[in-house]
N, C-alpha and C. Protein backbone atom coordinates (compact mmCIF):
# COMPACT_ATOMS: atom_id res chain seq x y z
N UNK A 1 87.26 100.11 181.07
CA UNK A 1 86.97 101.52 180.89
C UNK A 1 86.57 101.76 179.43
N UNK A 2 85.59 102.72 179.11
CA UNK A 2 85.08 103.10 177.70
C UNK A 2 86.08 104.17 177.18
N UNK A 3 85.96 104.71 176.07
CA UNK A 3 86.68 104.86 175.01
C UNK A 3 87.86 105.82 175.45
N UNK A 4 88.88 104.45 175.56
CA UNK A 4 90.18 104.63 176.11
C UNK A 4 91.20 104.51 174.85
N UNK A 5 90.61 103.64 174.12
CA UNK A 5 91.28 103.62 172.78
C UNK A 5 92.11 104.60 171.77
N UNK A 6 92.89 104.08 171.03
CA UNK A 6 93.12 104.74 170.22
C UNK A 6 93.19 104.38 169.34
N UNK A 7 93.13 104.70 167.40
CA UNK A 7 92.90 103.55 166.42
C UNK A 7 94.14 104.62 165.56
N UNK A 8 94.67 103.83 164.92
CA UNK A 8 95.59 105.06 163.65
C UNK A 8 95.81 104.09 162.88
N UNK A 9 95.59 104.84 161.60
CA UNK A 9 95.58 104.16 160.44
C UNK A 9 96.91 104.73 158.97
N UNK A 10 97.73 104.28 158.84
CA UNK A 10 98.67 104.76 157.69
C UNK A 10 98.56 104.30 156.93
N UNK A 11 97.88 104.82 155.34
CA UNK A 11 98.00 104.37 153.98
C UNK A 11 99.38 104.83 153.21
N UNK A 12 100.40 104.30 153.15
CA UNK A 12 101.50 103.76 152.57
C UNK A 12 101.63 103.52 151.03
N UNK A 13 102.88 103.85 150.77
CA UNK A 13 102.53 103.31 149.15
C UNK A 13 102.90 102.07 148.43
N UNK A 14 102.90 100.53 149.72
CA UNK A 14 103.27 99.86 149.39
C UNK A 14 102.36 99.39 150.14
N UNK A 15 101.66 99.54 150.98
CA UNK A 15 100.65 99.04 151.99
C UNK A 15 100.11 99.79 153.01
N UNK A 16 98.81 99.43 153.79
CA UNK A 16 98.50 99.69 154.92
C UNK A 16 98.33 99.38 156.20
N UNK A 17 99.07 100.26 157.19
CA UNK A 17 99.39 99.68 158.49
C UNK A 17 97.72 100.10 159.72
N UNK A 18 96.92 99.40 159.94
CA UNK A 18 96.16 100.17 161.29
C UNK A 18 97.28 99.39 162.85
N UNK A 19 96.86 100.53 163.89
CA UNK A 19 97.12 100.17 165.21
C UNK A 19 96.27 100.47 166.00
N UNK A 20 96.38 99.68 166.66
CA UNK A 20 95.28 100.24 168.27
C UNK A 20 96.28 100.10 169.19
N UNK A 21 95.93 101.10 169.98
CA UNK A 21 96.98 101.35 171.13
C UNK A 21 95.65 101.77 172.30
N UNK A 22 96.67 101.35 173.65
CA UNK A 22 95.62 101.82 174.80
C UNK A 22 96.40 103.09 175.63
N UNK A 23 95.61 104.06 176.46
CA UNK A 23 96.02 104.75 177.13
C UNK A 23 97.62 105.18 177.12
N UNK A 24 98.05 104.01 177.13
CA UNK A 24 99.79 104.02 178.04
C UNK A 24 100.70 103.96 176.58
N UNK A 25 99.90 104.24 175.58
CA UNK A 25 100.70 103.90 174.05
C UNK A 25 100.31 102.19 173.92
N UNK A 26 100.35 101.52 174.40
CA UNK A 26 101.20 99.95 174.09
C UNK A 26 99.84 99.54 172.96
N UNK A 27 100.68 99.00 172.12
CA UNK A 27 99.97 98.27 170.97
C UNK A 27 98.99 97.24 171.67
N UNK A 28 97.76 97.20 171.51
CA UNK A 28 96.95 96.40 171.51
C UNK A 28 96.65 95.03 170.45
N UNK A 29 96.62 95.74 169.48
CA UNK A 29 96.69 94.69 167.55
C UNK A 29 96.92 95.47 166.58
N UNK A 30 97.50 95.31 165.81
CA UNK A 30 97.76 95.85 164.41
C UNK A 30 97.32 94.62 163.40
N UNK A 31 97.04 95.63 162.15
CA UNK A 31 97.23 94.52 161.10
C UNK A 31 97.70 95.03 159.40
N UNK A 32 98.43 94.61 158.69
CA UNK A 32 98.65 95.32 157.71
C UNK A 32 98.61 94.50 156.22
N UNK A 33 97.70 95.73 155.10
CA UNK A 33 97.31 95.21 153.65
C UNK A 33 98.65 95.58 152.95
N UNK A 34 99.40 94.64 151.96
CA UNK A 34 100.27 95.19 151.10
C UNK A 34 99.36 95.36 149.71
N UNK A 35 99.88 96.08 149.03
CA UNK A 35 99.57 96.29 147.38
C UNK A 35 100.28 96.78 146.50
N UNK A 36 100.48 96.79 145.54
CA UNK A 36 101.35 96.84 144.10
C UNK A 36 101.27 98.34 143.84
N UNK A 37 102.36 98.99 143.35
CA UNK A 37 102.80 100.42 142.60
C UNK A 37 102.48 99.73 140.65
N UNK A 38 101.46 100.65 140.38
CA UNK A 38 101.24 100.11 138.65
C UNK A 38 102.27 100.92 138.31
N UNK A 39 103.23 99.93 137.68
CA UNK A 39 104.05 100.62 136.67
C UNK A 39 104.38 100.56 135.26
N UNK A 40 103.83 101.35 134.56
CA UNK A 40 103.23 100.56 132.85
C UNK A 40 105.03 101.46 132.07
N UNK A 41 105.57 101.47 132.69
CA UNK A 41 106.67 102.58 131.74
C UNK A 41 107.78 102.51 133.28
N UNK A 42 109.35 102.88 132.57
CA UNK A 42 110.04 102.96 133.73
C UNK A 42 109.91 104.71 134.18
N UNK A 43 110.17 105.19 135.19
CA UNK A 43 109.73 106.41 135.87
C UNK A 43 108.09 106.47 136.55
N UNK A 44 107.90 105.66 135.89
CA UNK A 44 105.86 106.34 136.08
C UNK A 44 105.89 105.15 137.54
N UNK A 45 104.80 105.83 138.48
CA UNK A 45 104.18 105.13 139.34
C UNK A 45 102.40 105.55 139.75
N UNK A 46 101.84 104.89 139.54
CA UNK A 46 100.19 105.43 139.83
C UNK A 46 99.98 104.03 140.65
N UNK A 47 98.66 104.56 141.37
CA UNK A 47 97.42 103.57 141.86
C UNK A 47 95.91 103.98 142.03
N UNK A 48 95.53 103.13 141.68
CA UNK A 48 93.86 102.88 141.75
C UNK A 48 93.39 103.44 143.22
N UNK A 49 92.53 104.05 143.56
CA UNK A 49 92.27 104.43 145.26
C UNK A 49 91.34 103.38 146.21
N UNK A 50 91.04 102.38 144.80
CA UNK A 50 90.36 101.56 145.96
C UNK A 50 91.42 100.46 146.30
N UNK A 51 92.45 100.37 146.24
CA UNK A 51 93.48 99.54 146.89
C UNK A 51 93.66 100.29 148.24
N UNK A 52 93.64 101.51 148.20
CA UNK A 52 93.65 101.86 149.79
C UNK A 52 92.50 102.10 150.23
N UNK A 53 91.13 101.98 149.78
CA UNK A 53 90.17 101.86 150.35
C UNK A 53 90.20 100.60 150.85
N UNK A 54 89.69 99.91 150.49
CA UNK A 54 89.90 98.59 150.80
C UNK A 54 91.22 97.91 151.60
N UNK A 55 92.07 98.21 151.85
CA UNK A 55 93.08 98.06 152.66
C UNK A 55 92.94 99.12 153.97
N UNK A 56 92.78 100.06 153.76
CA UNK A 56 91.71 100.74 155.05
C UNK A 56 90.75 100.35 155.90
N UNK A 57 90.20 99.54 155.20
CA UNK A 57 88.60 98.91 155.54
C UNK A 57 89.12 97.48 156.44
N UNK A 58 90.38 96.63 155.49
CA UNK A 58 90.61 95.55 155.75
C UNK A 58 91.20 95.55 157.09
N UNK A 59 91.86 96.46 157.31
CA UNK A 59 93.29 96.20 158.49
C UNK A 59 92.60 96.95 159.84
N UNK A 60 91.66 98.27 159.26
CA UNK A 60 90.68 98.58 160.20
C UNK A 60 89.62 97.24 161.23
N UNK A 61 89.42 96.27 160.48
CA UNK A 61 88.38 95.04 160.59
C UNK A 61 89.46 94.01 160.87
N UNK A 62 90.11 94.08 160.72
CA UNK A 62 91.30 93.05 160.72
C UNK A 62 91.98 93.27 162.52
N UNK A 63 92.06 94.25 162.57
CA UNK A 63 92.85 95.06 164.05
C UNK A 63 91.88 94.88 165.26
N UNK A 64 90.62 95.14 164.87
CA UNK A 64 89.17 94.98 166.02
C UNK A 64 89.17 93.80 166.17
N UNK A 65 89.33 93.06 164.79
CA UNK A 65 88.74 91.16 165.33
C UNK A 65 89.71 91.01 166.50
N UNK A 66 91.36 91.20 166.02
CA UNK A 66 91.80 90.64 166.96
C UNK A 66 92.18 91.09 168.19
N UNK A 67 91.96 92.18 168.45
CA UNK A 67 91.85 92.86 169.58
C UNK A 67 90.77 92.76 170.19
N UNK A 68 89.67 92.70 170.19
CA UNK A 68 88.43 91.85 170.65
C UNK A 68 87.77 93.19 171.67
N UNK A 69 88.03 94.55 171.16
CA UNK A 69 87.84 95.92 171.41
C UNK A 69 86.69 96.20 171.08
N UNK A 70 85.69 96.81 171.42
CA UNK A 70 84.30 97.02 170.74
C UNK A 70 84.81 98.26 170.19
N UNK A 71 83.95 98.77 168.99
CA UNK A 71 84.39 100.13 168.18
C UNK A 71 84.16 101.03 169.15
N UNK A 72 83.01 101.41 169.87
CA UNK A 72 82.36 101.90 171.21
C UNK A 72 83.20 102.42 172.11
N UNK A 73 84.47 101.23 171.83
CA UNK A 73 85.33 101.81 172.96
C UNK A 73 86.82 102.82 172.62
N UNK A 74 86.35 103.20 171.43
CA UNK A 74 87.61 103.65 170.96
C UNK A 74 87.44 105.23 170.99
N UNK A 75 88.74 106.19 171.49
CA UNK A 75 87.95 107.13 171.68
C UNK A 75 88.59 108.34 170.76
N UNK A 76 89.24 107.92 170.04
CA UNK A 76 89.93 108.47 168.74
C UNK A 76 90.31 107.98 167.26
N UNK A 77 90.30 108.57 166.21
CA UNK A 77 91.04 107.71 165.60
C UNK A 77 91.66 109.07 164.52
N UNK A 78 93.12 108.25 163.82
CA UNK A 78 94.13 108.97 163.16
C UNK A 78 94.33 108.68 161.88
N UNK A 79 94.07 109.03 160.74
CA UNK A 79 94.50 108.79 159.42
C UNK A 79 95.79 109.72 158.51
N UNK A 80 96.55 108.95 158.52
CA UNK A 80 98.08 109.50 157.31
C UNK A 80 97.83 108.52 156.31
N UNK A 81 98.30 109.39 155.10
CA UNK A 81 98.68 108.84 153.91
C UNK A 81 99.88 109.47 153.23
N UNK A 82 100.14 108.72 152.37
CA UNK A 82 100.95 108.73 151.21
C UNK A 82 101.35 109.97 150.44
N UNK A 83 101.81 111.05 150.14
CA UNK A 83 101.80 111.76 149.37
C UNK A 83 101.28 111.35 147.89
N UNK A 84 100.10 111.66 147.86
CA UNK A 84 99.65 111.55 146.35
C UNK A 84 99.75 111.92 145.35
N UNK A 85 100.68 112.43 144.66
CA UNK A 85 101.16 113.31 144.08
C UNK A 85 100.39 114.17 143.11
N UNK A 86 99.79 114.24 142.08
CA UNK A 86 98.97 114.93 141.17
C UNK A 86 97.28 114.81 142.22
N UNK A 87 97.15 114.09 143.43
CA UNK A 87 96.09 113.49 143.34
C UNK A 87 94.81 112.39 142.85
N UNK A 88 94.07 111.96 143.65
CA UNK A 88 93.08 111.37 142.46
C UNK A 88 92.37 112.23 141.64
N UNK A 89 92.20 112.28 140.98
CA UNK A 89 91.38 112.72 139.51
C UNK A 89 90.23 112.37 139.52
N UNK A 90 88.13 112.96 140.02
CA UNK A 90 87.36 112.30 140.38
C UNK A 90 86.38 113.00 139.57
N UNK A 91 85.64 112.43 138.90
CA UNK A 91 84.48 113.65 138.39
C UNK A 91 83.50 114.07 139.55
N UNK A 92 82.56 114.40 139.14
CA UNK A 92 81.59 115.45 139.72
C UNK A 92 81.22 114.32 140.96
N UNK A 93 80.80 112.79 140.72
CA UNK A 93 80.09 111.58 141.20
C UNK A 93 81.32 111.49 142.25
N UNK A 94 82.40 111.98 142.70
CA UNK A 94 84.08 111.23 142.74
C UNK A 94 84.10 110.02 142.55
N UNK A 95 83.83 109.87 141.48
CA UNK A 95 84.40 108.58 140.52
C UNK A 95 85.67 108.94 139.81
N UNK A 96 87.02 107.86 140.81
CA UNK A 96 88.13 108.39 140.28
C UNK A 96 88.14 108.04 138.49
N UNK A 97 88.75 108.76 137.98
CA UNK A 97 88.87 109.07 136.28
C UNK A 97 90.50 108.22 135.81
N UNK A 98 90.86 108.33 136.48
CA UNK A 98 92.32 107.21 136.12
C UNK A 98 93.22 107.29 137.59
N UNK A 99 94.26 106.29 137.30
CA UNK A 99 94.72 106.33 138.67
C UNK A 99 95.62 107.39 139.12
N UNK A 100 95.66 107.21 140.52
CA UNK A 100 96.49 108.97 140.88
C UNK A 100 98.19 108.58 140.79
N UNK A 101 98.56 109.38 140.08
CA UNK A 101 100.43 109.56 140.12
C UNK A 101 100.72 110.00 141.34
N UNK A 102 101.41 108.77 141.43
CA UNK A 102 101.85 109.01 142.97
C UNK A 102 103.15 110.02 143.51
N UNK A 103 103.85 110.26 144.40
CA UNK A 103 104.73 111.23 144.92
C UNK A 103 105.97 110.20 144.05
N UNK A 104 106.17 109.10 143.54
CA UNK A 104 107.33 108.47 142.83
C UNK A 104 107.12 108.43 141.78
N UNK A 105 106.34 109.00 140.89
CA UNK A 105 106.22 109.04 139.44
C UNK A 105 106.89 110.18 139.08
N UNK A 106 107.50 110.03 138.20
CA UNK A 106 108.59 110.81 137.05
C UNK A 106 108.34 111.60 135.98
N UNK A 107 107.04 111.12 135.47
CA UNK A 107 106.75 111.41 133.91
C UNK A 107 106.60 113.01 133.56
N UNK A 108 106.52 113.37 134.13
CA UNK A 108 106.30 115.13 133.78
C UNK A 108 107.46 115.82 133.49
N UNK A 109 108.27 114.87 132.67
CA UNK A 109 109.82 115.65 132.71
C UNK A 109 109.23 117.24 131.34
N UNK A 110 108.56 116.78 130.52
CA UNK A 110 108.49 117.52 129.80
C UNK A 110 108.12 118.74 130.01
N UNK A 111 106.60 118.64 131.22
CA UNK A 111 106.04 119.85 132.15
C UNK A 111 106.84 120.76 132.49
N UNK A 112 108.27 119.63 133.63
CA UNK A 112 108.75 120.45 134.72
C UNK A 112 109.89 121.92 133.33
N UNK A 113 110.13 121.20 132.41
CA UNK A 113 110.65 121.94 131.42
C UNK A 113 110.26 123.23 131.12
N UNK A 114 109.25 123.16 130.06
CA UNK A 114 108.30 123.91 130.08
C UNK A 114 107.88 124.89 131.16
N UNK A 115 107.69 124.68 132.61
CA UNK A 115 107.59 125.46 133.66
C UNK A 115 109.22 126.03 133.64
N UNK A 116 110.14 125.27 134.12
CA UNK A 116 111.34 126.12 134.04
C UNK A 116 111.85 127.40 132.98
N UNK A 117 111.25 126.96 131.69
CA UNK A 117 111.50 128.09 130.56
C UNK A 117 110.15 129.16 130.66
N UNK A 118 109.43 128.94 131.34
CA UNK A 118 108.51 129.71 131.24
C UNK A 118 107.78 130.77 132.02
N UNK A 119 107.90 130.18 133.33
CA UNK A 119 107.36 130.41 134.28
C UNK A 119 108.71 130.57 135.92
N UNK A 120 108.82 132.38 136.37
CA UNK A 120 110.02 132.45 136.89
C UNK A 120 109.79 131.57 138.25
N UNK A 121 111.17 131.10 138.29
CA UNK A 121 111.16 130.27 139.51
C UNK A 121 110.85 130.64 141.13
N UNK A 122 110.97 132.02 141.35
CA UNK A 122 110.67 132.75 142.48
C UNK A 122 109.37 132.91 142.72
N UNK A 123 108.40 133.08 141.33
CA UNK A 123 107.07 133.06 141.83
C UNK A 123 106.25 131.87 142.33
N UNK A 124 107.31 130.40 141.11
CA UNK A 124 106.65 129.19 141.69
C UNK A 124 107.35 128.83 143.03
N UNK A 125 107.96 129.25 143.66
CA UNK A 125 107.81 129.22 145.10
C UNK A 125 107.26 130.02 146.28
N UNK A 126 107.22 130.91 145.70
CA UNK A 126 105.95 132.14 146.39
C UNK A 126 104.75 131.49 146.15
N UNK A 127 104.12 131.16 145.12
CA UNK A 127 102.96 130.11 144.79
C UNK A 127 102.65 128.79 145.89
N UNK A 128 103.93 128.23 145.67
CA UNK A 128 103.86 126.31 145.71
C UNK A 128 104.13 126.48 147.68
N UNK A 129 105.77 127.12 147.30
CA UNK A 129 106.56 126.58 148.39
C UNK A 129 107.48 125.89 148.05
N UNK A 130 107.47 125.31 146.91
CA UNK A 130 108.41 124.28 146.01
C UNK A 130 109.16 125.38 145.08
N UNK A 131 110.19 124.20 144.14
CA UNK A 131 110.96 124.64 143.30
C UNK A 131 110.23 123.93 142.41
N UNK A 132 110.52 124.02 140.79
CA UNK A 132 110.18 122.72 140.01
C UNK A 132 110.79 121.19 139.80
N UNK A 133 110.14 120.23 139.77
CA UNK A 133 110.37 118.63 139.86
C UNK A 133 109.26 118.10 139.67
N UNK A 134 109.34 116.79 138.90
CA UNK A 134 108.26 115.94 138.66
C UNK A 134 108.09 115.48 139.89
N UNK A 135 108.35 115.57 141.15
CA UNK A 135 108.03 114.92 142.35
C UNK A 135 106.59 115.96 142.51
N UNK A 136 106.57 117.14 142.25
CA UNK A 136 105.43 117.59 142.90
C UNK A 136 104.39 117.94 141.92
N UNK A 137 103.10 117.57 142.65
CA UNK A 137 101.41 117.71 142.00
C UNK A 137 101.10 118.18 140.76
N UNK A 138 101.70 119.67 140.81
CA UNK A 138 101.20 120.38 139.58
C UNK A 138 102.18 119.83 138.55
N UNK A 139 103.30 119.60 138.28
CA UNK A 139 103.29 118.76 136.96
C UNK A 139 102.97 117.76 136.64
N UNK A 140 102.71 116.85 137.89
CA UNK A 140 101.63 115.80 137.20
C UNK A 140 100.69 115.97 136.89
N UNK A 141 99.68 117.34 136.94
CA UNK A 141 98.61 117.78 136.75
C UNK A 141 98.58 117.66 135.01
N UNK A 142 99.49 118.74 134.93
CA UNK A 142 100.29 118.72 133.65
C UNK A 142 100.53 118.34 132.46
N UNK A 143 100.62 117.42 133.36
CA UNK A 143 100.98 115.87 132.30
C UNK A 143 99.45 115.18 131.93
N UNK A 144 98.82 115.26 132.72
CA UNK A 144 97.40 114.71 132.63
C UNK A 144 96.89 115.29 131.68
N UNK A 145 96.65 116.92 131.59
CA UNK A 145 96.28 117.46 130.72
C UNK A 145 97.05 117.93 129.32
N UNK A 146 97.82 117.52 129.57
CA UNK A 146 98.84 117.25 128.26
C UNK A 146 98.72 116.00 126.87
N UNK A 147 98.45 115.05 128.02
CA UNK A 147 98.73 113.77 127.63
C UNK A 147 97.36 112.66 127.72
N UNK A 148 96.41 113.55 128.16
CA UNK A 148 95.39 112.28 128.07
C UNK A 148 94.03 113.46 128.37
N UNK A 149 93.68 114.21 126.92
CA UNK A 149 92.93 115.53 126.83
C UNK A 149 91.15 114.96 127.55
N UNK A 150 91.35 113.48 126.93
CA UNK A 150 90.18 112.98 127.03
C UNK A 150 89.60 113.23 128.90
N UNK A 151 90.34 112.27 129.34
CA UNK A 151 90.69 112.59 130.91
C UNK A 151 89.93 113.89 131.56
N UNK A 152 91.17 114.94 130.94
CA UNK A 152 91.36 116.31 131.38
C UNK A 152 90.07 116.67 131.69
N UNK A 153 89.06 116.81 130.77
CA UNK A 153 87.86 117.15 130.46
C UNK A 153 86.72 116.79 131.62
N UNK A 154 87.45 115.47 131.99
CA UNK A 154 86.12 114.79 132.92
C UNK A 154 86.32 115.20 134.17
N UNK A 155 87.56 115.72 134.72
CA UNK A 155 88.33 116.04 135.96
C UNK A 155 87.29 117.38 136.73
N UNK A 156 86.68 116.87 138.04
CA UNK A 156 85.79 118.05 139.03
C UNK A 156 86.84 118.32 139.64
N UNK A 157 87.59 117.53 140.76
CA UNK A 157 88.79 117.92 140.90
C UNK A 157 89.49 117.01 141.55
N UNK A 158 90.98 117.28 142.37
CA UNK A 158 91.42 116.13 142.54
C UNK A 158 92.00 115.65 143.98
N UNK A 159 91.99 114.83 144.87
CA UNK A 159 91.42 114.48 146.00
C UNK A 159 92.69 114.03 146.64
N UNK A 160 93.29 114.19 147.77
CA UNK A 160 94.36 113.40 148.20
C UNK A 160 93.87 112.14 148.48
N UNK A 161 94.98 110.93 148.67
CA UNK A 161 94.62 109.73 148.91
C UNK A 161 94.00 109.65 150.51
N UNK A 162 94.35 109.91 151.62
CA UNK A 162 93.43 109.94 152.62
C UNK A 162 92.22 110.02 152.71
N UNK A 163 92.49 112.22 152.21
CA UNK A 163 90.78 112.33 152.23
C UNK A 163 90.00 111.38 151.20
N UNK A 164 89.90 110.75 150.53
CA UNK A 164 89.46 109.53 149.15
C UNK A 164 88.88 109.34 150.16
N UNK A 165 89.61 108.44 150.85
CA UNK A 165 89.45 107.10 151.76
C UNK A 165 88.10 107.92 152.84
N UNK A 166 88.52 108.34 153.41
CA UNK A 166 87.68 109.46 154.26
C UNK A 166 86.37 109.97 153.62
N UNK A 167 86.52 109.94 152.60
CA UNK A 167 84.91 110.50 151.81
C UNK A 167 84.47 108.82 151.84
């Protein structure tokens, strides 16, 4: 039968899992890319987006070989990722500009400060939905433009790790 398939793909922040499943759920093939968290400092975590491009690409190509499925026949497919935390950072070209701080990077302790003395906490949850913490986006934003002006400047805007992959 034609496109009975199903394909789903999870970019992870330690790796990427694809599956193919048929009709009834049951796994057909999987295959999965691991890759490295850059950590140049203790707290900080970033990555490059073509580690999950390319691990997208791989486990996607990796899952068909061995399932021996024509693409033709697939009649969906699913992409999750990672919480990216600040995002990628891409200029105008989306050429990412440095790597994206991920949902486990720390470094914005100084931001989340600064927001706490500054900025009342009721509105940044009327805003966000959040409270303040270096776990979430906008102080890693923050920090970017705090801490690396050069950067700041080149930033069109900034991309979750999925959609990346997806563009």
């Amino acid at each position: 039968m034609r496109n009975e398939y199903l394909l789903g793909t999870d970019i992870g922040t330690q790796g990427t899992k694809t599956v193919l499943v048929n009709p009834e759920g049951k796994i057909i093939a999987s295959a999965f890319s691991e890759y490295d968290v850059i950590k140049l400092k203790p707290s900080w975590a970033e990555q490059w987006p073509e580690v999950w491009v390319k691990a997208t690409f791989d486990t996607i190509r990796d899952t068909l070989e061995k399932s021996r499925v024509k693409p033709s026949d697939i009649a969906g497919i699913a992409l999750s990722g990672l919480y990216g935390g600040s995002g990628i950072p891409v200029d105008q070209d989306m050429n990412p500009i440095r790597p994206c701080l991920i949902w486990m990077d720390r470094r914005a302790t100084d931001e989340v400060q600064w927001v706490k003395e500054n900025v009342d906490k009721d509105k940044i949850f009327e805003i966000t939905g959040n409270y303040v913490d270096s776990y979430y986006g906008f102080t890693k934003m923050m920090w970017i433009k705090n801490n690396e002006p050069n950067n700041w400047h080149k930033i069109f805007q900034f991309i979750t790790p999925k959609d990346y992959v997806i563009y």
